[in-house]
PDB file of N, CA and C in Angstrom:
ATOM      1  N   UNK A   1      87.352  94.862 125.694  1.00  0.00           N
ATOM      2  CA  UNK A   1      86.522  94.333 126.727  1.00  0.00           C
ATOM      3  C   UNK A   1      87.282  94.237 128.038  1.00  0.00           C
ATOM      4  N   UNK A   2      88.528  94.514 128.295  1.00  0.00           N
ATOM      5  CA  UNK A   2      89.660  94.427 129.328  1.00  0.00           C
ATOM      6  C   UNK A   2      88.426  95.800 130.351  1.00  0.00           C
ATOM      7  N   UNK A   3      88.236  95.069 131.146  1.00  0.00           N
ATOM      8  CA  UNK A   3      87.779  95.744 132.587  1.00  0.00           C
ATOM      9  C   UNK A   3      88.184  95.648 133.782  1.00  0.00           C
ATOM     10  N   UNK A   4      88.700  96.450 135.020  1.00  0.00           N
ATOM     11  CA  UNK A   4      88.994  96.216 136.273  1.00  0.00           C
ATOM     12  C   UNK A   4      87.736  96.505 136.992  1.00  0.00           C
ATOM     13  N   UNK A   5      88.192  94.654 137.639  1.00  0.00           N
ATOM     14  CA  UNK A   5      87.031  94.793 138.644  1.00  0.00           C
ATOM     15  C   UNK A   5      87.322  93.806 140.222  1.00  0.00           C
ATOM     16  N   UNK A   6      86.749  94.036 140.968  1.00  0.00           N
ATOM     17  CA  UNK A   6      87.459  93.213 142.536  1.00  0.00           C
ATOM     18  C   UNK A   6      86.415  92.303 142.897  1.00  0.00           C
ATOM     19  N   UNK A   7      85.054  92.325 142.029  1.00  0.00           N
ATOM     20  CA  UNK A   7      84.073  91.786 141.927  1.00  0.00           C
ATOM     21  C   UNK A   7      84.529  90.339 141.244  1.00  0.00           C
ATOM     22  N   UNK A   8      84.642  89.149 142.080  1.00  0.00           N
ATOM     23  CA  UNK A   8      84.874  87.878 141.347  1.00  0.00           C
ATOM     24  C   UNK A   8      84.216  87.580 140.354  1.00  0.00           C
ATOM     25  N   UNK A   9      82.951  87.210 140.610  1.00  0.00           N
ATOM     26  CA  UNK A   9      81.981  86.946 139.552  1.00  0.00           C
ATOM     27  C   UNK A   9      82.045  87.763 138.457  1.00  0.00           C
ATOM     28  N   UNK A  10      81.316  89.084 138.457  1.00  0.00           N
ATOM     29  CA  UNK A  10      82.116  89.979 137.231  1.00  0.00           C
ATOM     30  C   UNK A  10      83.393  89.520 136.529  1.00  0.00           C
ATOM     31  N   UNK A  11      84.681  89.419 137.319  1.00  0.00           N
ATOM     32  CA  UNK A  11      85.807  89.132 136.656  1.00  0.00           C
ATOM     33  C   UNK A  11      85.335  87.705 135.819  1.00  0.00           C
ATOM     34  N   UNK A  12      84.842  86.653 136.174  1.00  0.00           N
ATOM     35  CA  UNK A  12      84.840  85.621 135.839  1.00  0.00           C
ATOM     36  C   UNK A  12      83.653  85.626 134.120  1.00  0.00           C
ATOM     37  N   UNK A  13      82.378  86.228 134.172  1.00  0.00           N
ATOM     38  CA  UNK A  13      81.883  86.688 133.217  1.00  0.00           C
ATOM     39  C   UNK A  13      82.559  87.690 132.089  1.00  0.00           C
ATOM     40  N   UNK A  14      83.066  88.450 133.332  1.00  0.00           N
ATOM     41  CA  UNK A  14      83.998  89.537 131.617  1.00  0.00           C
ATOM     42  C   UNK A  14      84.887  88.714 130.973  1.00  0.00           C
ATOM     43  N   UNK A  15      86.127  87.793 131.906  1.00  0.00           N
ATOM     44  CA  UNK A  15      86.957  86.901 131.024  1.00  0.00           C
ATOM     45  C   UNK A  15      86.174  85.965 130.280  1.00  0.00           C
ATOM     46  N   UNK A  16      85.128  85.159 130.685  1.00  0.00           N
ATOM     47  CA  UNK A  16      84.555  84.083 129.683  1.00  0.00           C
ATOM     48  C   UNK A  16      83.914  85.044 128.406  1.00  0.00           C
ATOM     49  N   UNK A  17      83.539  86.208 128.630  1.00  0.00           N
ATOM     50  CA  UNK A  17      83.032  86.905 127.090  1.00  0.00           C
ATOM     51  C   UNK A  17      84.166  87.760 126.479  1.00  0.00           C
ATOM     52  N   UNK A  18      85.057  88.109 127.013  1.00  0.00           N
ATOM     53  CA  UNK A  18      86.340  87.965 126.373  1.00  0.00           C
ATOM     54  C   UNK A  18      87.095  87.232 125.576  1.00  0.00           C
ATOM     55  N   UNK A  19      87.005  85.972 125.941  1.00  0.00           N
ATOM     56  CA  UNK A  19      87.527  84.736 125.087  1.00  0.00           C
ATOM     57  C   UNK A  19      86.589  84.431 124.457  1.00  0.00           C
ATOM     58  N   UNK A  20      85.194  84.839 124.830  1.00  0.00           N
ATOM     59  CA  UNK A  20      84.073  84.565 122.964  1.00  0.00           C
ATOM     60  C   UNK A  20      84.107  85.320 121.931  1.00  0.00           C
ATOM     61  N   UNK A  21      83.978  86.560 122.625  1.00  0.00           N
ATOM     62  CA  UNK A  21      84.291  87.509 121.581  1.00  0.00           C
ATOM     63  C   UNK A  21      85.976  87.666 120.650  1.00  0.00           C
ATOM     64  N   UNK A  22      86.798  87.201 121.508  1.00  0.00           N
ATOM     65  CA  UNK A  22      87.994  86.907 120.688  1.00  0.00           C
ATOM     66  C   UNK A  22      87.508  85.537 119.332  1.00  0.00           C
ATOM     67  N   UNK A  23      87.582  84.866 119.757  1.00  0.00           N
ATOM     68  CA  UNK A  23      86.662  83.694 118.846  1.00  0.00           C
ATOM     69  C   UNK A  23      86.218  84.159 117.972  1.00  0.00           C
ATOM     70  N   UNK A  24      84.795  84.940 118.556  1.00  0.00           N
ATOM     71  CA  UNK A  24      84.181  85.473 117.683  1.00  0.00           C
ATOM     72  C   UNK A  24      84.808  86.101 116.472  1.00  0.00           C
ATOM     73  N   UNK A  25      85.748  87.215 116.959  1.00  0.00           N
ATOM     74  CA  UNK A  25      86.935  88.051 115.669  1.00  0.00           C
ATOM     75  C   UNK A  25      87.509  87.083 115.116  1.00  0.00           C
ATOM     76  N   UNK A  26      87.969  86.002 115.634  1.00  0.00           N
ATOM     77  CA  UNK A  26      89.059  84.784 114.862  1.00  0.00           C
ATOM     78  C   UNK A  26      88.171  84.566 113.475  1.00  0.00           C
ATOM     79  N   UNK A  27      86.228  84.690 113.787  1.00  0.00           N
ATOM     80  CA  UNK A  27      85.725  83.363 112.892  1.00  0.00           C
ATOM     81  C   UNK A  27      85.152  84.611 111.772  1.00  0.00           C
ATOM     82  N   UNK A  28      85.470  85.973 111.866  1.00  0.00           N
ATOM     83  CA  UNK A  28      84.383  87.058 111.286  1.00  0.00           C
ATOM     84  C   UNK A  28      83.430  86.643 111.526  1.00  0.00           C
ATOM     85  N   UNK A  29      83.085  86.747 113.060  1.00  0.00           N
ATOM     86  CA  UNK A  29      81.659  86.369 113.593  1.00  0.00           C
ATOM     87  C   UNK A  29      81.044  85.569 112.466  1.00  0.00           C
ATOM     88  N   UNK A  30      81.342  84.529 112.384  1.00  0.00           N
ATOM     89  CA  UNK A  30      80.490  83.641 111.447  1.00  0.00           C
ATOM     90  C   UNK A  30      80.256  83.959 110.189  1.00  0.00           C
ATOM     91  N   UNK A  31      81.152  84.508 109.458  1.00  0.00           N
ATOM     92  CA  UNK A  31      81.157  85.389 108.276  1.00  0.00           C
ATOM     93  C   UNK A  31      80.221  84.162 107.746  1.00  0.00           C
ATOM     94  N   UNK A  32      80.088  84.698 106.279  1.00  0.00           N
ATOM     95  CA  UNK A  32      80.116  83.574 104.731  1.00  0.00           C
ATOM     96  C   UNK A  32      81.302  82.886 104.722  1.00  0.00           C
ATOM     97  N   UNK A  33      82.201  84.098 104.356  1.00  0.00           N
ATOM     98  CA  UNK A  33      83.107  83.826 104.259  1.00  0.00           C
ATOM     99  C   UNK A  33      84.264  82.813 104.811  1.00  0.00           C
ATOM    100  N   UNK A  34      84.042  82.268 106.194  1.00  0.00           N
ATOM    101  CA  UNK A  34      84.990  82.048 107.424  1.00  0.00           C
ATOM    102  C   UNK A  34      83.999  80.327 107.255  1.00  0.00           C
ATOM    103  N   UNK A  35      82.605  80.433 106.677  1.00  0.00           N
ATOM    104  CA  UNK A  35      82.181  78.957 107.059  1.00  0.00           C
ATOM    105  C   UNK A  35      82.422  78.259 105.579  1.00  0.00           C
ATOM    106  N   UNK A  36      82.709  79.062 104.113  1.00  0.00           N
ATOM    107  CA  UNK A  36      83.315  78.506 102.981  1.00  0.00           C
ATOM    108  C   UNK A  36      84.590  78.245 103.493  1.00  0.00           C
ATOM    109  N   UNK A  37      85.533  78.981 104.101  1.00  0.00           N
ATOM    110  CA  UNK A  37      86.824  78.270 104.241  1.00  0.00           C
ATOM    111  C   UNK A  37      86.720  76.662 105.073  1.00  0.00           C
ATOM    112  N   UNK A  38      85.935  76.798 106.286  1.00  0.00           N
ATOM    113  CA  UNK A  38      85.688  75.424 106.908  1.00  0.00           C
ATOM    114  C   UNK A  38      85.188  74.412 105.902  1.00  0.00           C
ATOM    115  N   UNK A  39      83.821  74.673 105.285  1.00  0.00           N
ATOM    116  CA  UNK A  39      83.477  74.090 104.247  1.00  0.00           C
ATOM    117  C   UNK A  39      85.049  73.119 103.129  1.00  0.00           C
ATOM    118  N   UNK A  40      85.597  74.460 102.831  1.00  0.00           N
ATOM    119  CA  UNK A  40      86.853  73.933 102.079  1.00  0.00           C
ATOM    120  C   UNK A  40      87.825  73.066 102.518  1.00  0.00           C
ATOM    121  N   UNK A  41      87.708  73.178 103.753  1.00  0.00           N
ATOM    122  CA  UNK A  41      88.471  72.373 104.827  1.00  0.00           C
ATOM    123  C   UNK A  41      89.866  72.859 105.163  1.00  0.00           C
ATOM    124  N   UNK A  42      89.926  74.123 105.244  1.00  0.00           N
ATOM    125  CA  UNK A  42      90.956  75.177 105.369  1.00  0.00           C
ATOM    126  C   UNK A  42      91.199  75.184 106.943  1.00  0.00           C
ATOM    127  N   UNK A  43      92.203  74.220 107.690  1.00  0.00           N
ATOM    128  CA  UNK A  43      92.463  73.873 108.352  1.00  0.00           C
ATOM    129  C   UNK A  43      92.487  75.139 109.803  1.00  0.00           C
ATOM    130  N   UNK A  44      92.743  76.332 109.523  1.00  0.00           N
ATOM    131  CA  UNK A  44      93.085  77.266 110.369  1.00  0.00           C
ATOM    132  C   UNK A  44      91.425  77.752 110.610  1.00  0.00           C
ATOM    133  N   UNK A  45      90.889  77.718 109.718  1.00  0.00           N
ATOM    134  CA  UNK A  45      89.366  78.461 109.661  1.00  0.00           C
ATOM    135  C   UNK A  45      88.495  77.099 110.556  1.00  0.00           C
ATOM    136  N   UNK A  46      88.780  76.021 110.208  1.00  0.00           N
ATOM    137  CA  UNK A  46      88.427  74.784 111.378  1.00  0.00           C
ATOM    138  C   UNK A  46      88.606  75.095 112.614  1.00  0.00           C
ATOM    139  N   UNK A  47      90.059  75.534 112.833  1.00  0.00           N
ATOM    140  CA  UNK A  47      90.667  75.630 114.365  1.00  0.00           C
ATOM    141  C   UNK A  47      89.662  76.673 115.088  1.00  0.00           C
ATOM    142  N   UNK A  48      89.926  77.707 114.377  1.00  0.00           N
ATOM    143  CA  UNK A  48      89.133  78.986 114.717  1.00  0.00           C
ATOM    144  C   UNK A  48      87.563  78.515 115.105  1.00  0.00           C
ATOM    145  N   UNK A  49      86.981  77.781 114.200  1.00  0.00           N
ATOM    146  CA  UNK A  49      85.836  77.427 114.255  1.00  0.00           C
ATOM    147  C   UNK A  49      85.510  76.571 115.896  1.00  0.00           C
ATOM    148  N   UNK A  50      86.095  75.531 115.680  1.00  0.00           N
ATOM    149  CA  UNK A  50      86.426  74.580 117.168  1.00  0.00           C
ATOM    150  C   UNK A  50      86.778  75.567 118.249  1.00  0.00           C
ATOM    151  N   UNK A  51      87.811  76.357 118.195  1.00  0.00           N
ATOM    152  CA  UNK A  51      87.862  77.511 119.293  1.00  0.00           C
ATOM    153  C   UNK A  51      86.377  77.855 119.952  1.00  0.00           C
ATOM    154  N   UNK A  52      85.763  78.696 118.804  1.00  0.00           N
ATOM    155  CA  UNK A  52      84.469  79.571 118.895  1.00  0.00           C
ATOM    156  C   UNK A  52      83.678  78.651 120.035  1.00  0.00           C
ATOM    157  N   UNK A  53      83.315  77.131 119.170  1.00  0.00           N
ATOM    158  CA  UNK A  53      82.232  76.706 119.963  1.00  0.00           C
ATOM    159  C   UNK A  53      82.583  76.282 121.535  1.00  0.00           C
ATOM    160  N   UNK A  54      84.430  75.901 121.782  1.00  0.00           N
ATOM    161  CA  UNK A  54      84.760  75.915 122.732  1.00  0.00           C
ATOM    162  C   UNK A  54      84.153  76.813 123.929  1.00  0.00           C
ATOM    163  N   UNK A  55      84.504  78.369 123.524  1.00  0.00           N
ATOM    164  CA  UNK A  55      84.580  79.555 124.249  1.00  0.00           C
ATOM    165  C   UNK A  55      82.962  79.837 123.660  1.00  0.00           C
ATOM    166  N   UNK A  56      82.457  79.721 123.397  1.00  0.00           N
ATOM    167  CA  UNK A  56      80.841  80.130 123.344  1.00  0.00           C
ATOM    168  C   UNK A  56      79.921  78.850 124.098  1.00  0.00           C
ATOM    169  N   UNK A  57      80.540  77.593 124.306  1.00  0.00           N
ATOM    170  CA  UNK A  57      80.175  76.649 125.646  1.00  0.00           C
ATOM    171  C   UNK A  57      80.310  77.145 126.929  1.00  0.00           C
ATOM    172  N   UNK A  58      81.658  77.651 126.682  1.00  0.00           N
ATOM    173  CA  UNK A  58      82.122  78.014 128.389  1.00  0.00           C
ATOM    174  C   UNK A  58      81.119  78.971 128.457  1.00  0.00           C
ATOM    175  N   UNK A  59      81.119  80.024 127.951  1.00  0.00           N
ATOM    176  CA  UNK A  59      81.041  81.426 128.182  1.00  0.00           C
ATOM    177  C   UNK A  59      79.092  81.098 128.644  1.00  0.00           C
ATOM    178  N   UNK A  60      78.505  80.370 127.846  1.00  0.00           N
ATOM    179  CA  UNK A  60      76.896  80.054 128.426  1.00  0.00           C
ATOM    180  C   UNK A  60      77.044  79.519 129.176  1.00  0.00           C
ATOM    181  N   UNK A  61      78.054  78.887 129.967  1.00  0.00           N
ATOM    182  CA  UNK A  61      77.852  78.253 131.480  1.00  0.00           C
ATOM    183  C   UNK A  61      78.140  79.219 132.142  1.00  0.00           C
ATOM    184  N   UNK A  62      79.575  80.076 132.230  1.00  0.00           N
ATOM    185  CA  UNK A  62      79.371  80.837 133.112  1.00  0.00           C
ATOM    186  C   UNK A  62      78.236  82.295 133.605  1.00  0.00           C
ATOM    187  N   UNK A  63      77.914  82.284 132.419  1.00  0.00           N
ATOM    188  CA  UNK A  63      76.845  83.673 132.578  1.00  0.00           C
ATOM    189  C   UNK A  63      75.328  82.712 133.336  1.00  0.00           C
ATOM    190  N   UNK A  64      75.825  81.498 133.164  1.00  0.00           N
ATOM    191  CA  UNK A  64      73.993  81.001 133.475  1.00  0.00           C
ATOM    192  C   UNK A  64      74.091  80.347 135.199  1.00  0.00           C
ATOM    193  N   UNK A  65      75.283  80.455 135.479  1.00  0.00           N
ATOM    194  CA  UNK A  65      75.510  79.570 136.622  1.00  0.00           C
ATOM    195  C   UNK A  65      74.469  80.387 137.995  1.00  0.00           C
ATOM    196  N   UNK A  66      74.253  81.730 137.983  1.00  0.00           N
ATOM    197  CA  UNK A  66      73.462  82.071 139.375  1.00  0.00           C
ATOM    198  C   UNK A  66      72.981  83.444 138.606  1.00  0.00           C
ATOM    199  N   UNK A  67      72.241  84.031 139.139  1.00  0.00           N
ATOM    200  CA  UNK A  67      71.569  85.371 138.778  1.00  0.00           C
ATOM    201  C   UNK A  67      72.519  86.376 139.050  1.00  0.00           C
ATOM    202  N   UNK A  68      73.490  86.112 140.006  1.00  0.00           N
ATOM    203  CA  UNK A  68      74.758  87.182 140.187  1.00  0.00           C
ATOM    204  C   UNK A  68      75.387  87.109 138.754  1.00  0.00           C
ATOM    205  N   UNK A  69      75.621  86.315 137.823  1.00  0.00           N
ATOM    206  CA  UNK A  69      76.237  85.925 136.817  1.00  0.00           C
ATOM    207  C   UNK A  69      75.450  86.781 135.673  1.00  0.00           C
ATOM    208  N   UNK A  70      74.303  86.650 135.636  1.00  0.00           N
ATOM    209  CA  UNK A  70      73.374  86.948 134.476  1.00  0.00           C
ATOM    210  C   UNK A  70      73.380  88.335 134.868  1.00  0.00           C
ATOM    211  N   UNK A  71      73.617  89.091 136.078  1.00  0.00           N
ATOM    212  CA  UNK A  71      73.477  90.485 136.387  1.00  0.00           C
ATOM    213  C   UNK A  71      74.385  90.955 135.759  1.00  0.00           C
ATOM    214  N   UNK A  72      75.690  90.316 135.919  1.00  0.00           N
ATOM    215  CA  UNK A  72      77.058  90.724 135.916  1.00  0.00           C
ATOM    216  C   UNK A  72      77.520  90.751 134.131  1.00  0.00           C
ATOM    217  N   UNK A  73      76.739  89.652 133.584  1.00  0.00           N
ATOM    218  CA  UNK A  73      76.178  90.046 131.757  1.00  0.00           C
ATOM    219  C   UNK A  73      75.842  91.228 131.494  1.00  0.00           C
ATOM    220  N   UNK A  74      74.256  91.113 131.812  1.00  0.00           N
ATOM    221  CA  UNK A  74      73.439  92.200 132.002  1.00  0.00           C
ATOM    222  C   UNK A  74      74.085  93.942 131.688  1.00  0.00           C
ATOM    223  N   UNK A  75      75.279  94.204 133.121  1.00  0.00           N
ATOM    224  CA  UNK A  75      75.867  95.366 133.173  1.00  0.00           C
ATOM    225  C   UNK A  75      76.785  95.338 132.085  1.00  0.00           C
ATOM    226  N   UNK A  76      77.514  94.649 131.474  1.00  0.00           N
ATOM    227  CA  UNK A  76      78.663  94.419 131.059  1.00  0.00           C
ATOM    228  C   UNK A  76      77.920  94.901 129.237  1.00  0.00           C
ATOM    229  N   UNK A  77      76.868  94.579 129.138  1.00  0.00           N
ATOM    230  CA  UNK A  77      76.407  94.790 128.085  1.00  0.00           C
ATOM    231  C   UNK A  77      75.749  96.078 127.624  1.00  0.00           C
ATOM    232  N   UNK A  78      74.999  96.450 128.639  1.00  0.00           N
ATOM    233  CA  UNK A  78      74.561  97.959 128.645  1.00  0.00           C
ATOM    234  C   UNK A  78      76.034  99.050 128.818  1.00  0.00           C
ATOM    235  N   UNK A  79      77.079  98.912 129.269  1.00  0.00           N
ATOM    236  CA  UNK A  79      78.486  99.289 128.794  1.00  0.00           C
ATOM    237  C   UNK A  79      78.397  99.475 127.576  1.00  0.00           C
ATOM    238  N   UNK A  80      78.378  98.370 126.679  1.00  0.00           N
ATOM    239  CA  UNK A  80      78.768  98.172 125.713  1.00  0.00           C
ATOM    240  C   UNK A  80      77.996  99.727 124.396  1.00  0.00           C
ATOM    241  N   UNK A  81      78.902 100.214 123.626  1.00  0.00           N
ATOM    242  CA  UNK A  81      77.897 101.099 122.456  1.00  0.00           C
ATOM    243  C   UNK A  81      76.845  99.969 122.184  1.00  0.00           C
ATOM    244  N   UNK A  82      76.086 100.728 121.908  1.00  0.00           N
ATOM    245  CA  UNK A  82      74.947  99.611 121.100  1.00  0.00           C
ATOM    246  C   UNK A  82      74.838  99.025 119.904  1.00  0.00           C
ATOM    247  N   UNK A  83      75.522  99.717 118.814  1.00  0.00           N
ATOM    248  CA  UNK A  83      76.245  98.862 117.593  1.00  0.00           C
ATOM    249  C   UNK A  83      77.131  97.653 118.224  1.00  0.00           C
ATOM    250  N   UNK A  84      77.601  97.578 119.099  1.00  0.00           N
ATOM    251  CA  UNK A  84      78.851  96.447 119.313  1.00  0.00           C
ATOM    252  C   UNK A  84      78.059  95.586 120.264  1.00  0.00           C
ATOM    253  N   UNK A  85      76.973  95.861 121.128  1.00  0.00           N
ATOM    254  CA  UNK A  85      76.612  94.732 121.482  1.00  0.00           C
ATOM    255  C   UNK A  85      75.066  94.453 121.083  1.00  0.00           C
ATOM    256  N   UNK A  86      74.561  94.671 119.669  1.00  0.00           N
ATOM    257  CA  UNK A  86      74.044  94.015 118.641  1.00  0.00           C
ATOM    258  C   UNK A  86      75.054  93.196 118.098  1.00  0.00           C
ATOM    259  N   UNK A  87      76.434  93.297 117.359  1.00  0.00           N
ATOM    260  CA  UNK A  87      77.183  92.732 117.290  1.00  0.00           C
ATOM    261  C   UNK A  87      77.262  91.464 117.686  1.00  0.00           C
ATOM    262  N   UNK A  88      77.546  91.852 118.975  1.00  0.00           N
ATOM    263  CA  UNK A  88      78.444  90.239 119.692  1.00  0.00           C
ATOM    264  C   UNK A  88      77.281  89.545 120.520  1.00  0.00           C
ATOM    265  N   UNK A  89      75.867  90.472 120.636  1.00  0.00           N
ATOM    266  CA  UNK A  89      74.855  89.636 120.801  1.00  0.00           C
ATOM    267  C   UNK A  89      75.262  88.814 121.819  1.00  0.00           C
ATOM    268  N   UNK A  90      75.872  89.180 123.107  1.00  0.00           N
ATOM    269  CA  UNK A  90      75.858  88.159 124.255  1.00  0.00           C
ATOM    270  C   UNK A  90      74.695  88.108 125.008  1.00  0.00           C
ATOM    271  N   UNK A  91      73.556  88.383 125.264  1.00  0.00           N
ATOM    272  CA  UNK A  91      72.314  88.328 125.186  1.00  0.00           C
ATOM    273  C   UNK A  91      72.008  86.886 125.321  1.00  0.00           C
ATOM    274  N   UNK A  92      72.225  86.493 123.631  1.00  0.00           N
ATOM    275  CA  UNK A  92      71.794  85.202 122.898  1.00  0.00           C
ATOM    276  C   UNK A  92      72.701  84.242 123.686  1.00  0.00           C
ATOM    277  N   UNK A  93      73.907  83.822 124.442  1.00  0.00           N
ATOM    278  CA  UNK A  93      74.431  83.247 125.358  1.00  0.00           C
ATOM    279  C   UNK A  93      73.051  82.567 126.574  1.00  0.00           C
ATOM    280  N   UNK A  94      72.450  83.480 126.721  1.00  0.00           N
ATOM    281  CA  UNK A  94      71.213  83.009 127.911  1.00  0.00           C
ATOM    282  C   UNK A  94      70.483  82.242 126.983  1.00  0.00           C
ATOM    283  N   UNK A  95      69.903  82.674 125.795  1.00  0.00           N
ATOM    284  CA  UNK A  95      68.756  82.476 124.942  1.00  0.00           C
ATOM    285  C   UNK A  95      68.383  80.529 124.510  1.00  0.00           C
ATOM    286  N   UNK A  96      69.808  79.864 124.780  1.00  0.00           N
ATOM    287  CA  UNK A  96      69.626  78.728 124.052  1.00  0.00           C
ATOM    288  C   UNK A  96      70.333  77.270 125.379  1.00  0.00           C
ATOM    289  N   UNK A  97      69.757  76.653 125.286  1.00  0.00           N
ATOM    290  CA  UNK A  97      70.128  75.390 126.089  1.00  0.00           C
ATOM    291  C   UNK A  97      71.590  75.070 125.600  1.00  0.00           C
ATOM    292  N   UNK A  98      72.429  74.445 126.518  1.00  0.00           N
ATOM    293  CA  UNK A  98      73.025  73.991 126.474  1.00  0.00           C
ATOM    294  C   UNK A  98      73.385  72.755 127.376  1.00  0.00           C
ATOM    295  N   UNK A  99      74.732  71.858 127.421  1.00  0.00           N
ATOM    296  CA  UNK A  99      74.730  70.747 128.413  1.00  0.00           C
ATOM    297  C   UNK A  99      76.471  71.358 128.950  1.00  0.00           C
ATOM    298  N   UNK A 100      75.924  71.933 131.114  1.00  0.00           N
ATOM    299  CA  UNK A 100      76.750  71.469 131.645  1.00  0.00           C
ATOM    300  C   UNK A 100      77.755  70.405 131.873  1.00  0.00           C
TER     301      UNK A 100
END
């Protein structure tokens, strides 16, 4: 997801879905698997977990903050192959309320 760009905003959206999608890989996007280890109380699969929702907070504020933001999604996603952003589904970032 490493992109050059001189475009602030852009920069600021690609890094916040950068650090989700890292998350995201930490947790196997929400495997089975990754929420039995939390379940188990497998301390690293917690961390990972707490990470995720960290960087999937940020990352819906910054894409929602102005329509320059949601554009700057928008492009960043149509980039993307279309297997990988079914995947990481940053889309769903707009889709759900959250608290600034």
């Amino acid at each position: 997801m490493r992109r050059s760009t001189t475009n602030p905003i852009e920069g600021e959206v690609c890094a916040a879905l950068a650090a989700y999608k890292w998350a995201l890989v930490q947790t196997s996007y929400r495997s089975l698997w990754h929420r039995l280890l939390c379940s188990a109380g497998v301390k690293a699969a917690i961390s990972h977990s707490a990470a995720l929702d960290r960087a999937e907070k940020h990352a819906r504020q910054v894409v929602s903050k102005t329509p320059e933001h949601r554009s700057a999604l928008e492009q960043i996603v149509r980039q993307q192959p279309e297997d990988v952003a079914k995947k990481d589904r940053f889309f769903d970032l707009l889709n759900t309320t959250f608290e600034p």
